[in-house]
C-alpha atoms as a PDB file:
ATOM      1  CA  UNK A   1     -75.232  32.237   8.872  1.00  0.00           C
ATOM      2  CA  UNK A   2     -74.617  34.742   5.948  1.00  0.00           C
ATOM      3  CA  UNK A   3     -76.478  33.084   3.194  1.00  0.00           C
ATOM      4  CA  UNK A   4     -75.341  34.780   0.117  1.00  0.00           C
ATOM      5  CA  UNK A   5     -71.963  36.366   1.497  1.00  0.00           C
ATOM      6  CA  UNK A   6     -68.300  35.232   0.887  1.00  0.00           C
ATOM      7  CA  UNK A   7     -65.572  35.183   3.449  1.00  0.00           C
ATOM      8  CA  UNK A   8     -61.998  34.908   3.012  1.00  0.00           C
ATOM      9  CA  UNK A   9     -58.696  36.625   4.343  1.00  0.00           C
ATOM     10  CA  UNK A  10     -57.321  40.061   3.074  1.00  0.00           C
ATOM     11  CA  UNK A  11     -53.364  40.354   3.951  1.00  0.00           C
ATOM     12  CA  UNK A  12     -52.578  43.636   5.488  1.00  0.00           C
ATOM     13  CA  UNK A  13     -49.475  45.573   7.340  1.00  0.00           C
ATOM     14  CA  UNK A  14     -48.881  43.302   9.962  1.00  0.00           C
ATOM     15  CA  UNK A  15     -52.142  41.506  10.243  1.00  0.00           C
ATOM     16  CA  UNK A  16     -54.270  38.929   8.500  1.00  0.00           C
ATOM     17  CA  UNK A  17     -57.805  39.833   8.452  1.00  0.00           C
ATOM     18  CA  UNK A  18     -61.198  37.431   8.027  1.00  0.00           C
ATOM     19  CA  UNK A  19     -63.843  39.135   6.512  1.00  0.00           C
ATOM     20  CA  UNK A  20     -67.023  38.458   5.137  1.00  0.00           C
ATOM     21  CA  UNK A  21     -69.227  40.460   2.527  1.00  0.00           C
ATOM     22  CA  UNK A  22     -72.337  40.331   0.098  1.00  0.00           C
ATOM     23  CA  UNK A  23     -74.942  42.283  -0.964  1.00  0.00           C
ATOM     24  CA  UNK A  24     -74.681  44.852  -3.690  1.00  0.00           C
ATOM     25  CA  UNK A  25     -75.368  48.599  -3.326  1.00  0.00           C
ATOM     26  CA  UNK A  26     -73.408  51.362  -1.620  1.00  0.00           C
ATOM     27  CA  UNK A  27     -70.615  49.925   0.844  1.00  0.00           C
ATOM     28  CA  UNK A  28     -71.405  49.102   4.909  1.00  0.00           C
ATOM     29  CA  UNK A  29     -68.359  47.816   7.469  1.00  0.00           C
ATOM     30  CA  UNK A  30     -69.758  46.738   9.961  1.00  0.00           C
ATOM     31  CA  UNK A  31     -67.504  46.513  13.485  1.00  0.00           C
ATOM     32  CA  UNK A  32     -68.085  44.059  16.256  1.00  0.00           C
ATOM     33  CA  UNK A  33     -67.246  44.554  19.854  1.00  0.00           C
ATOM     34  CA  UNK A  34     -65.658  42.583  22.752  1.00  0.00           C
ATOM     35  CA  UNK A  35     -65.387  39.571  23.024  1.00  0.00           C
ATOM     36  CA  UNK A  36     -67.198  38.578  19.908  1.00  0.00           C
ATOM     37  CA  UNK A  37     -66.463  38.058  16.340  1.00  0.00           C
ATOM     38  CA  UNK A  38     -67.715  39.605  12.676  1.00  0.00           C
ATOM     39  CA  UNK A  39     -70.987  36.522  13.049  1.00  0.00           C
ATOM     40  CA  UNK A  40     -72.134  38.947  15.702  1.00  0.00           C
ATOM     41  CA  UNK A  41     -73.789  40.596  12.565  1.00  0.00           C
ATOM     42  CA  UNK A  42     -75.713  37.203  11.334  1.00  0.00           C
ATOM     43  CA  UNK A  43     -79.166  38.901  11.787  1.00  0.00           C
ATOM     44  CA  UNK A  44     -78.467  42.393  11.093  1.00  0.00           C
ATOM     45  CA  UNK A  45     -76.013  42.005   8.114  1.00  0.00           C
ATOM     46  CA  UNK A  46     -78.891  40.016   5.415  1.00  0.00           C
ATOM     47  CA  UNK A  47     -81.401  42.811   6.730  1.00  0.00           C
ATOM     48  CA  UNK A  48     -79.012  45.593   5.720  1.00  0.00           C
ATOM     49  CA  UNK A  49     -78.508  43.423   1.935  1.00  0.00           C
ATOM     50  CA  UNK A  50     -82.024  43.401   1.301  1.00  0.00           C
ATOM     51  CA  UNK A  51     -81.903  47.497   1.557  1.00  0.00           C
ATOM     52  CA  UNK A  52     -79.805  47.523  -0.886  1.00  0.00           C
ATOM     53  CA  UNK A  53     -76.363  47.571   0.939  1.00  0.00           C
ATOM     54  CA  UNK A  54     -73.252  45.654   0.192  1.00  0.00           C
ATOM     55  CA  UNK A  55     -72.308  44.595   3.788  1.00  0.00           C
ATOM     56  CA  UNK A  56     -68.528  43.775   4.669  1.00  0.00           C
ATOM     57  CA  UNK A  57     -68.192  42.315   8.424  1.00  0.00           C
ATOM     58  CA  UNK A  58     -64.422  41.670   9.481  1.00  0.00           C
ATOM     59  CA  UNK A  59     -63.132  40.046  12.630  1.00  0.00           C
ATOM     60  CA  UNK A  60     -60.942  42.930  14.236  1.00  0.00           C
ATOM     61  CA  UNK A  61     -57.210  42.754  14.459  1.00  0.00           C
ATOM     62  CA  UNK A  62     -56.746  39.569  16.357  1.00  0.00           C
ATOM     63  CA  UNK A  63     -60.252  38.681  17.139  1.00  0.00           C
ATOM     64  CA  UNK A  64     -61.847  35.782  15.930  1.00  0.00           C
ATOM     65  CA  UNK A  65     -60.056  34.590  12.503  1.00  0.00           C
ATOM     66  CA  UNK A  66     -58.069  37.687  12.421  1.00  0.00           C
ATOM     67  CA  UNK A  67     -54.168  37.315  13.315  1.00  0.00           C
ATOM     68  CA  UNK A  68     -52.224  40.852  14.048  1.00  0.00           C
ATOM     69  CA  UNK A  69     -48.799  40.828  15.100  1.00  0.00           C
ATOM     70  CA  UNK A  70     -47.070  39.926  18.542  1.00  0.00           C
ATOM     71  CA  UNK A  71     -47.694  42.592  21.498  1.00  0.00           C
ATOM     72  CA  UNK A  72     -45.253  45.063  22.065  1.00  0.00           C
ATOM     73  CA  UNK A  73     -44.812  47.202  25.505  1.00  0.00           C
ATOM     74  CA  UNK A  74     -46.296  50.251  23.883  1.00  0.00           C
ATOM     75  CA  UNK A  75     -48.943  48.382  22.718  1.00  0.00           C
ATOM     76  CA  UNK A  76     -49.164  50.103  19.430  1.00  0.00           C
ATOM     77  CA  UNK A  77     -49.375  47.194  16.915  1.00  0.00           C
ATOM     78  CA  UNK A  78     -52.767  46.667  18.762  1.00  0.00           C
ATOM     79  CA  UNK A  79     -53.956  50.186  18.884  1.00  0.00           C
ATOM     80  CA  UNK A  80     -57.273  51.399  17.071  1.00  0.00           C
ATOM     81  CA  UNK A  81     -55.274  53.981  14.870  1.00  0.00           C
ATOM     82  CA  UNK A  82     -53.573  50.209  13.528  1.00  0.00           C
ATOM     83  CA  UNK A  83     -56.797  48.440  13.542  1.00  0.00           C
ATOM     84  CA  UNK A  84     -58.507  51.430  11.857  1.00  0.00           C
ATOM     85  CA  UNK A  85     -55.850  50.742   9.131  1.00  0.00           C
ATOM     86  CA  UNK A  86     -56.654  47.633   8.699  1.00  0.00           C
ATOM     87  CA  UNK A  87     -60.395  48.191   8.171  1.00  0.00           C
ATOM     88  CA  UNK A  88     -59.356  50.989   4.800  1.00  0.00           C
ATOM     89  CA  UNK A  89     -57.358  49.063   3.707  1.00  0.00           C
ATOM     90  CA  UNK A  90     -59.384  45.637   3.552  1.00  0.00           C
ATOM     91  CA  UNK A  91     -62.153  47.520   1.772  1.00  0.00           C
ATOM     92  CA  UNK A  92     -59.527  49.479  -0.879  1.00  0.00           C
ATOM     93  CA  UNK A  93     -59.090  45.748  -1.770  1.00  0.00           C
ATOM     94  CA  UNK A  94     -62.356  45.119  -2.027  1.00  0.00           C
ATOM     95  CA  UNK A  95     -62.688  47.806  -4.270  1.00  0.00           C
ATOM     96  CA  UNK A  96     -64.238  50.438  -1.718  1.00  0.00           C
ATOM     97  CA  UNK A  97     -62.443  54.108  -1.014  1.00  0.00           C
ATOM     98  CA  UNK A  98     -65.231  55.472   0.774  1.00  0.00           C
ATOM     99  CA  UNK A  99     -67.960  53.390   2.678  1.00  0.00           C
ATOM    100  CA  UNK A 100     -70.253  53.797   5.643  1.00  0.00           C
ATOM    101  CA  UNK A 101     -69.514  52.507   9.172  1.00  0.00           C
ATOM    102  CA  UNK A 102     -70.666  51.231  12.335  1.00  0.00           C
ATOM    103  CA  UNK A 103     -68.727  50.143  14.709  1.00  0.00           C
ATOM    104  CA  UNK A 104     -70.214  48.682  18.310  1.00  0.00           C
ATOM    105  CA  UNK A 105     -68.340  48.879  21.676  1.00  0.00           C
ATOM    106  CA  UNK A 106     -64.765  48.069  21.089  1.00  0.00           C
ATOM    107  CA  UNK A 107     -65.472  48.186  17.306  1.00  0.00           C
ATOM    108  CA  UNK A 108     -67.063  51.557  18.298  1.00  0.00           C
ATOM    109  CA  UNK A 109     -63.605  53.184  19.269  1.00  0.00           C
ATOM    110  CA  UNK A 110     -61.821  51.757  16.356  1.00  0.00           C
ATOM    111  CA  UNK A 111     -64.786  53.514  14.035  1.00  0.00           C
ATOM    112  CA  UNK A 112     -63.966  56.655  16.209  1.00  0.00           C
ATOM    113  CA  UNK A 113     -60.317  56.649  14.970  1.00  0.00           C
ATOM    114  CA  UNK A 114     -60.990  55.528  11.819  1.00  0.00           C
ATOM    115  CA  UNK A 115     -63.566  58.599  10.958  1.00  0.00           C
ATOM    116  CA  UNK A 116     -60.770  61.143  12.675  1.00  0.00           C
ATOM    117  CA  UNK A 117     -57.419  59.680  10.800  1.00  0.00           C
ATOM    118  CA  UNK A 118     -58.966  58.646   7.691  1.00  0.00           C
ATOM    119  CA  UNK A 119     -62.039  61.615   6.950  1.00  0.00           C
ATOM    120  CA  UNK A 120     -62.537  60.965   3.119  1.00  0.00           C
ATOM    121  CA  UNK A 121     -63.071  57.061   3.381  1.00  0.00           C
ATOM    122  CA  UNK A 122     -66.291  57.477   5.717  1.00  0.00           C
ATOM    123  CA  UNK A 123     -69.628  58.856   4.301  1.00  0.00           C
ATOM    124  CA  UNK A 124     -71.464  58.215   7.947  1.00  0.00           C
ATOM    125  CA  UNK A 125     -70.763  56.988  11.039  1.00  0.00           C
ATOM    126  CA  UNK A 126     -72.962  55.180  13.732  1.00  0.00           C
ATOM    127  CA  UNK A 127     -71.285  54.622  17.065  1.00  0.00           C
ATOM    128  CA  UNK A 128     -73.483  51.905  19.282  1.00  0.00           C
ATOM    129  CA  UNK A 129     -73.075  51.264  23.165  1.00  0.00           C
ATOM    130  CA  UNK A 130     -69.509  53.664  23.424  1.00  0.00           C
ATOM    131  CA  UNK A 131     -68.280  56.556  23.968  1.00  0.00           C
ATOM    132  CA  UNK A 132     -64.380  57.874  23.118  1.00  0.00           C
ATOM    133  CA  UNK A 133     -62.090  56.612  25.812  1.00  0.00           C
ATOM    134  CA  UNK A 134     -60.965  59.489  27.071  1.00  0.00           C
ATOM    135  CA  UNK A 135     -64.237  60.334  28.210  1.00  0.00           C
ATOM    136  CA  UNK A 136     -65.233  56.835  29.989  1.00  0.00           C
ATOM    137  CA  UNK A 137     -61.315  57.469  31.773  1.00  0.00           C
ATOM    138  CA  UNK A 138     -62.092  61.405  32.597  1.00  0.00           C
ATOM    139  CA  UNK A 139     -65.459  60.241  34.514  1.00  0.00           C
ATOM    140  CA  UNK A 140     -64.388  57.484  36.518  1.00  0.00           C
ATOM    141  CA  UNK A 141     -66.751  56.850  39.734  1.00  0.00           C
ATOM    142  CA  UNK A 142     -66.811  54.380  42.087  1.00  0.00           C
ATOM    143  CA  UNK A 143     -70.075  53.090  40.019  1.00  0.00           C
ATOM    144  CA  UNK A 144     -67.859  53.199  36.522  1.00  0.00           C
ATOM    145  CA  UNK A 145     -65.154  51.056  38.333  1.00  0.00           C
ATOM    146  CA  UNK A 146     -66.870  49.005  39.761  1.00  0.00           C
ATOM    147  CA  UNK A 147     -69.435  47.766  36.668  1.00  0.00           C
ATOM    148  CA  UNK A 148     -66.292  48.138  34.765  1.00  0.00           C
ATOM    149  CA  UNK A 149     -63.771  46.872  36.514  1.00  0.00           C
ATOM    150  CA  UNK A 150     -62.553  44.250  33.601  1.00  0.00           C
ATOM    151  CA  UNK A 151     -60.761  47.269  31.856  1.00  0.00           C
ATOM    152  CA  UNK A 152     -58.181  47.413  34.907  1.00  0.00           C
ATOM    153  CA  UNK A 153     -57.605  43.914  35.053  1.00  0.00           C
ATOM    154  CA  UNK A 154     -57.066  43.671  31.333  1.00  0.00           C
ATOM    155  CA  UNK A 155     -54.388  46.027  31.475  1.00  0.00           C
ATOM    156  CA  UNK A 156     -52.508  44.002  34.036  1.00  0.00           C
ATOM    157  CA  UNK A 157     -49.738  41.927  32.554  1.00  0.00           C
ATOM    158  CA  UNK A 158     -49.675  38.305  32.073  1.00  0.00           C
ATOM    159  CA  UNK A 159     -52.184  37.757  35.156  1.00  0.00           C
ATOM    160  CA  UNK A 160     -55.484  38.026  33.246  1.00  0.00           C
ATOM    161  CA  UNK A 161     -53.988  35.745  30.876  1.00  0.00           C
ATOM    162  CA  UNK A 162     -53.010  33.134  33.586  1.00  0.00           C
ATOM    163  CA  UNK A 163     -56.695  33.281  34.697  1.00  0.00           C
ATOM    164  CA  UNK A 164     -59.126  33.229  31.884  1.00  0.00           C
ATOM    165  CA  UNK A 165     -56.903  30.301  29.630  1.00  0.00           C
ATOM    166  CA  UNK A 166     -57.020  28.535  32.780  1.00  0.00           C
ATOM    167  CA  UNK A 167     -60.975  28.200  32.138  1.00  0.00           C
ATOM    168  CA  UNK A 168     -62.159  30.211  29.237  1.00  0.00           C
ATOM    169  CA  UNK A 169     -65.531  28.907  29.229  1.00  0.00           C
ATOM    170  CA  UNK A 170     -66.598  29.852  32.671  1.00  0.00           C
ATOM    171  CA  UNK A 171     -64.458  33.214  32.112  1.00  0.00           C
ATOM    172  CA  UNK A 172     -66.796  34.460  28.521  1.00  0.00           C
ATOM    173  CA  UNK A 173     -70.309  33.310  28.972  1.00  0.00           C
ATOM    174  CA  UNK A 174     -72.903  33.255  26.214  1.00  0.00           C
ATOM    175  CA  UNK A 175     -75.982  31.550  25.301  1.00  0.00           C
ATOM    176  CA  UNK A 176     -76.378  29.623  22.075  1.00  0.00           C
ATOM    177  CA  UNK A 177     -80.216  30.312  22.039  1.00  0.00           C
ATOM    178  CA  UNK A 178     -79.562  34.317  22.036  1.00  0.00           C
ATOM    179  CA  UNK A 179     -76.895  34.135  20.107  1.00  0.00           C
ATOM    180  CA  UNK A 180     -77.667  31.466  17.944  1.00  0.00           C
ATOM    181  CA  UNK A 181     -75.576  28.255  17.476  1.00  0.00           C
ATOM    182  CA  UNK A 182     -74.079  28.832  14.575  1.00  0.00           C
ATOM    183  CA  UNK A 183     -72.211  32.504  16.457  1.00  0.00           C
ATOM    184  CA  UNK A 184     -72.132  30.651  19.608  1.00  0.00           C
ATOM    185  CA  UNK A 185     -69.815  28.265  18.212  1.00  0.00           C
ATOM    186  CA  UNK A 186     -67.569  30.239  16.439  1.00  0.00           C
ATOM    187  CA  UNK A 187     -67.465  32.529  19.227  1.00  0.00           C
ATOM    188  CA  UNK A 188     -66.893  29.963  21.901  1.00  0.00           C
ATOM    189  CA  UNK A 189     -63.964  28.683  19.720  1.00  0.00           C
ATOM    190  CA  UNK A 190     -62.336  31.669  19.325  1.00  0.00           C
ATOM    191  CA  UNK A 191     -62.666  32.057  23.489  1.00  0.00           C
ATOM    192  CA  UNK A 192     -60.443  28.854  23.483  1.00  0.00           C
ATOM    193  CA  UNK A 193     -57.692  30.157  21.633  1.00  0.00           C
ATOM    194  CA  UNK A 194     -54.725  32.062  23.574  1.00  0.00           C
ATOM    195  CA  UNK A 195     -53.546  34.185  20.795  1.00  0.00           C
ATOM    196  CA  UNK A 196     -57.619  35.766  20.858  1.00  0.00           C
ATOM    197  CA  UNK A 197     -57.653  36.098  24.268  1.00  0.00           C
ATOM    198  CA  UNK A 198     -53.978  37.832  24.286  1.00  0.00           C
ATOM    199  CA  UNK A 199     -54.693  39.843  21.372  1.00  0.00           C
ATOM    200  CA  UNK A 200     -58.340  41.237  22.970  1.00  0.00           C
ATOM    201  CA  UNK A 201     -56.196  42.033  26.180  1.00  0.00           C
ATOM    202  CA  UNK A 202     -53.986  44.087  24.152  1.00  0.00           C
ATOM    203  CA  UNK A 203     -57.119  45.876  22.826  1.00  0.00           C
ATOM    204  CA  UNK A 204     -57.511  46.973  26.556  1.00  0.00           C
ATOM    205  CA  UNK A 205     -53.937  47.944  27.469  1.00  0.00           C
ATOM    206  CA  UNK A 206     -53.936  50.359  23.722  1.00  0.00           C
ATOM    207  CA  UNK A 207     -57.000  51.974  24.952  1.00  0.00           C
ATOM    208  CA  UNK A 208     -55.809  52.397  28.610  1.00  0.00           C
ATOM    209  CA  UNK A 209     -52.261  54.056  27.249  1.00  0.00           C
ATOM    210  CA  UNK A 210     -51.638  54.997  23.654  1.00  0.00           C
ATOM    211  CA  UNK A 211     -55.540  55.391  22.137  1.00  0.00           C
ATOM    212  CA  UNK A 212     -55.887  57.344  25.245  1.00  0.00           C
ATOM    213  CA  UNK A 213     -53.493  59.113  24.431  1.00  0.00           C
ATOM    214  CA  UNK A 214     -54.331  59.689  20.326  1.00  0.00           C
ATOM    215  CA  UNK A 215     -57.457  60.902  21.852  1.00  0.00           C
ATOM    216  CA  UNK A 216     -56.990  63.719  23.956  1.00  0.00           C
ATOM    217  CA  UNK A 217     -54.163  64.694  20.949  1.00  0.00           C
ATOM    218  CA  UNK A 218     -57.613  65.268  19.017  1.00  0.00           C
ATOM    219  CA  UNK A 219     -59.618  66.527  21.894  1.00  0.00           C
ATOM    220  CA  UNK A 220     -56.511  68.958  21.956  1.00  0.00           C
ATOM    221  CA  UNK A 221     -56.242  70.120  18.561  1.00  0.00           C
ATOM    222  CA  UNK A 222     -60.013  70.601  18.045  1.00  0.00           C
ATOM    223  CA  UNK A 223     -59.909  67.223  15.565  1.00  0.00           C
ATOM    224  CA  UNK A 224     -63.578  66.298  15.024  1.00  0.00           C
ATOM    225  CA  UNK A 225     -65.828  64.021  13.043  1.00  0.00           C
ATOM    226  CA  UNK A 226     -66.878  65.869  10.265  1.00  0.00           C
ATOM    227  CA  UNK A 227     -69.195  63.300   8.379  1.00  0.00           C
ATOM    228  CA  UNK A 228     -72.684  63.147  10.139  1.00  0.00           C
ATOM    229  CA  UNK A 229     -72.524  60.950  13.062  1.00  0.00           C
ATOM    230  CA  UNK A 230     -75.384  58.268  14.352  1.00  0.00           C
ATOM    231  CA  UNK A 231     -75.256  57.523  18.210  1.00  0.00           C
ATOM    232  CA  UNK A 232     -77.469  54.447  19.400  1.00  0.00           C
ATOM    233  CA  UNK A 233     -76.924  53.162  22.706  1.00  0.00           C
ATOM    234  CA  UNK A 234     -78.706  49.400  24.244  1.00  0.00           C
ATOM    235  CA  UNK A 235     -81.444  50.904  26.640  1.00  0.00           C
ATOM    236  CA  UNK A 236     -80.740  48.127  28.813  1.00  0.00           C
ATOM    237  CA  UNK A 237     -77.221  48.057  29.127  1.00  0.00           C
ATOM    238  CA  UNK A 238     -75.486  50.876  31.691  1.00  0.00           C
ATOM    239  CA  UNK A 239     -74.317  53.864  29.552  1.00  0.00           C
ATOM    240  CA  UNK A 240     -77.479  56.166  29.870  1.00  0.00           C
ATOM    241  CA  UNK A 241     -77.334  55.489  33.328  1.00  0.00           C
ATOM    242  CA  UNK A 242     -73.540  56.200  34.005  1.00  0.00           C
ATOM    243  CA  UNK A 243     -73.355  59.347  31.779  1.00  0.00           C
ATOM    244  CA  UNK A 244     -77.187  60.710  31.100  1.00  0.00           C
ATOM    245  CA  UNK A 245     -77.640  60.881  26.981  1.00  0.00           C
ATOM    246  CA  UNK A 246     -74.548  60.053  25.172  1.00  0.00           C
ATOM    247  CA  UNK A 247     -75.414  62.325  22.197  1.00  0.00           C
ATOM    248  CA  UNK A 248     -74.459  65.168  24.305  1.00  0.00           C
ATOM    249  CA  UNK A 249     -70.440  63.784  25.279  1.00  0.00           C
ATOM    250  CA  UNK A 250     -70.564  63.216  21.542  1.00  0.00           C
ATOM    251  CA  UNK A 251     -71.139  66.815  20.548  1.00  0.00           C
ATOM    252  CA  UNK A 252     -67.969  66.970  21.676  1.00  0.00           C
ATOM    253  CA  UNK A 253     -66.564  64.821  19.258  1.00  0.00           C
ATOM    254  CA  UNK A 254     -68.646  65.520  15.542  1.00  0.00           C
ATOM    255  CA  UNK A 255     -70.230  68.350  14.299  1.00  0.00           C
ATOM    256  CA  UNK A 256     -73.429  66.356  12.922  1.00  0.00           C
ATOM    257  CA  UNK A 257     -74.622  64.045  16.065  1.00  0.00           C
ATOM    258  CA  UNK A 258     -78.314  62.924  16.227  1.00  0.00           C
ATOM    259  CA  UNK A 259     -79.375  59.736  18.193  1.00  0.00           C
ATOM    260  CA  UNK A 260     -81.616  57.475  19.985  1.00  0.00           C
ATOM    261  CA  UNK A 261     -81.500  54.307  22.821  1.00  0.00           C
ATOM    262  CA  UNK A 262     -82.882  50.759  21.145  1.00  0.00           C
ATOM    263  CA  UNK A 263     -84.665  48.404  23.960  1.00  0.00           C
ATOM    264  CA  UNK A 264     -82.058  45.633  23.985  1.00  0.00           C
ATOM    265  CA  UNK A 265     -79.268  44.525  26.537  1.00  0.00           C
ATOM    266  CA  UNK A 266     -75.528  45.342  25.509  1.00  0.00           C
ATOM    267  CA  UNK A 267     -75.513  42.601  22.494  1.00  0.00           C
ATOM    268  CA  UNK A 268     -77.892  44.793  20.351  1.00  0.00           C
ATOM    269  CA  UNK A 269     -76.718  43.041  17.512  1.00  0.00           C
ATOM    270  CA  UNK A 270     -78.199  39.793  18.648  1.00  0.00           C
ATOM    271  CA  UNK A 271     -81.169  40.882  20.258  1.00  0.00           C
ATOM    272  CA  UNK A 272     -82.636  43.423  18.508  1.00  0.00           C
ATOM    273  CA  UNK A 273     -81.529  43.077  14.918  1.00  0.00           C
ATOM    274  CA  UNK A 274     -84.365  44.411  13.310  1.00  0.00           C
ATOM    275  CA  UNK A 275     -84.479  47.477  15.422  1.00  0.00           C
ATOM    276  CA  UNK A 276     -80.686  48.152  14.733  1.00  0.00           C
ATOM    277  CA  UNK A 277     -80.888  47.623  11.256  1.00  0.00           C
ATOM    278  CA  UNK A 278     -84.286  49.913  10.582  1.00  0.00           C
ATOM    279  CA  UNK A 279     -81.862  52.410  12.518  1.00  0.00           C
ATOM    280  CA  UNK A 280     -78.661  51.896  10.535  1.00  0.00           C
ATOM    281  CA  UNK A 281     -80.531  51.614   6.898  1.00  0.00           C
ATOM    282  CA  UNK A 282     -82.256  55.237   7.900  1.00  0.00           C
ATOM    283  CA  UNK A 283     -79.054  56.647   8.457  1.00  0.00           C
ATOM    284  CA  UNK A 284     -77.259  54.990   5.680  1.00  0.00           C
ATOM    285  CA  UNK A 285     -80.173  56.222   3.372  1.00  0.00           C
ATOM    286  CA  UNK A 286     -79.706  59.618   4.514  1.00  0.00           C
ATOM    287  CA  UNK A 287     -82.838  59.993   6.379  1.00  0.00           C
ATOM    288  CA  UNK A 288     -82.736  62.264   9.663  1.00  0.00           C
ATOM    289  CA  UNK A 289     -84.038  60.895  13.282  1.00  0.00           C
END
């Protein structure tokens, strides 16, 4: 995986982040969702490199490689306004102030924050298979709780825990073929790990309490995205069919939204990596769908 790229760890406030970058050409973070790790991007990353990107892939505050600090009962050290500050400051070390990003279901909130609090550092945005939290929490359904019913459990204390350490393999499923054995393994061993498994709970119980609540502080004051925004959502997964076309919530949110669905199940990343990156490289170019 990653032919080409270096990896290494950048020391941050209160966290210790793996990343992994190559390529040369105008900067690309690229954000990976739960419950996998930065090798999510092994087939979309090199296609982004030979457009002419320099591609930086980091494994999210407490994710993978990634180590963030012990959870607290407000949840804060694990919230996406901290992981958001992570992300700026790993590529001001790199020797990036302002960048493109994508950021892809969990990663896709922290990309959310990260365009609101931090405006100047992000030229575009592309948000894939999300929407803000506030908005999945104002909508809730029977449907929406019971397809998503993981993001209640999560938010439970120490049961959910108890239960998936007891057998993390049977709890996160994947397939080496789809994934590819090289993610599948790294994935799989970060799965094994408590301190992942606590620190992707704590991703939950942030966005259940205080991201909610950073949120609808934006909603409130009219905060928006103000660099154009790319929304691509898995045509196969559930979010079209929960909440019609997504580009319409995220009027709500950016004042440059355009967008399209790609013909892939929820791991986009993985199965549709050339689709996803023709999308991305468009909209990183500058070119309008």
């Amino acid at each position: 995986m990653f032919e080409g790229f270096e990896g290494g760890r950048v020391e941050v406030d209160a966290a210790s982040i793996f990343v992994r970058y190559g390529g040369q050409g105008p900067p690309v973070v690229l954000l990976h969702g739960h419950p996998r790790t930065s090798a999510t991007w092994h087939r979309v990353a090199p296609l982004l490199v030979q457009r002419g990107f320099t591609v930086v892939c980091p494994d999210l505050r407490g994710y993978g490689r990634s180590t963030g600090p012990a959870p607290t009962a407000d949840h804060t050290g694990h919230s996406k306004r901290a992981v958001a500050a992570d992300v700026v400051e790993v590529m001001h070390r790199l020797g990036h102030s302002r960048f493109a990003l994508a950021g892809h279901d969990r990663g896709g909130s922290v990309a959310l924050r990260l365009a609101l609090d931090h405006p100047g550092a992000v030229a575009r945005v592309a948000l894939i298979d999300c929407l803000p939290l506030s908005e999945h929490l104002s909508r809730i359904t029977a449907e929406f709780a019971t397809q998503w019913w993981h993001w209640f459990f999560f938010a439970q204390p120490d049961i959910p825990e108890r239960v998936i350490n007891a057998d993390p393999d049977s709890w996160y499923r994947g397939d080496p073929r789809s994934m590819g054995q090289e993610n599948y393994d790294e994935w799989r061993s970060a799965m094994r790990n408590p301190d992942v498994v606590r620190a992707m709970l704590e991703d939950y119980r942030a966005g259940l309490t205080v991201d909610r609540r950073h949120e609808e502080d934006d909603r409130a004051a009219g905060t928006r995205i103000q660099c154009p925004a790319l929304i691509l959502w898995s045509l196969r997964d559930d979010l079209e069919d929960l909440y019609g076309d997504p580009v319409k919530i995220w009027r709500h949110w950016a004042v440059d939204v355009r967008g399209h669905g790609i013909d892939a199940g929820h791991h986009v990343a993985e199965e549709a990596p050339e689709a996803l990156a023709s999308s991305l490289a468009d909209f990183f170019d500058g070119r309008r769908k």
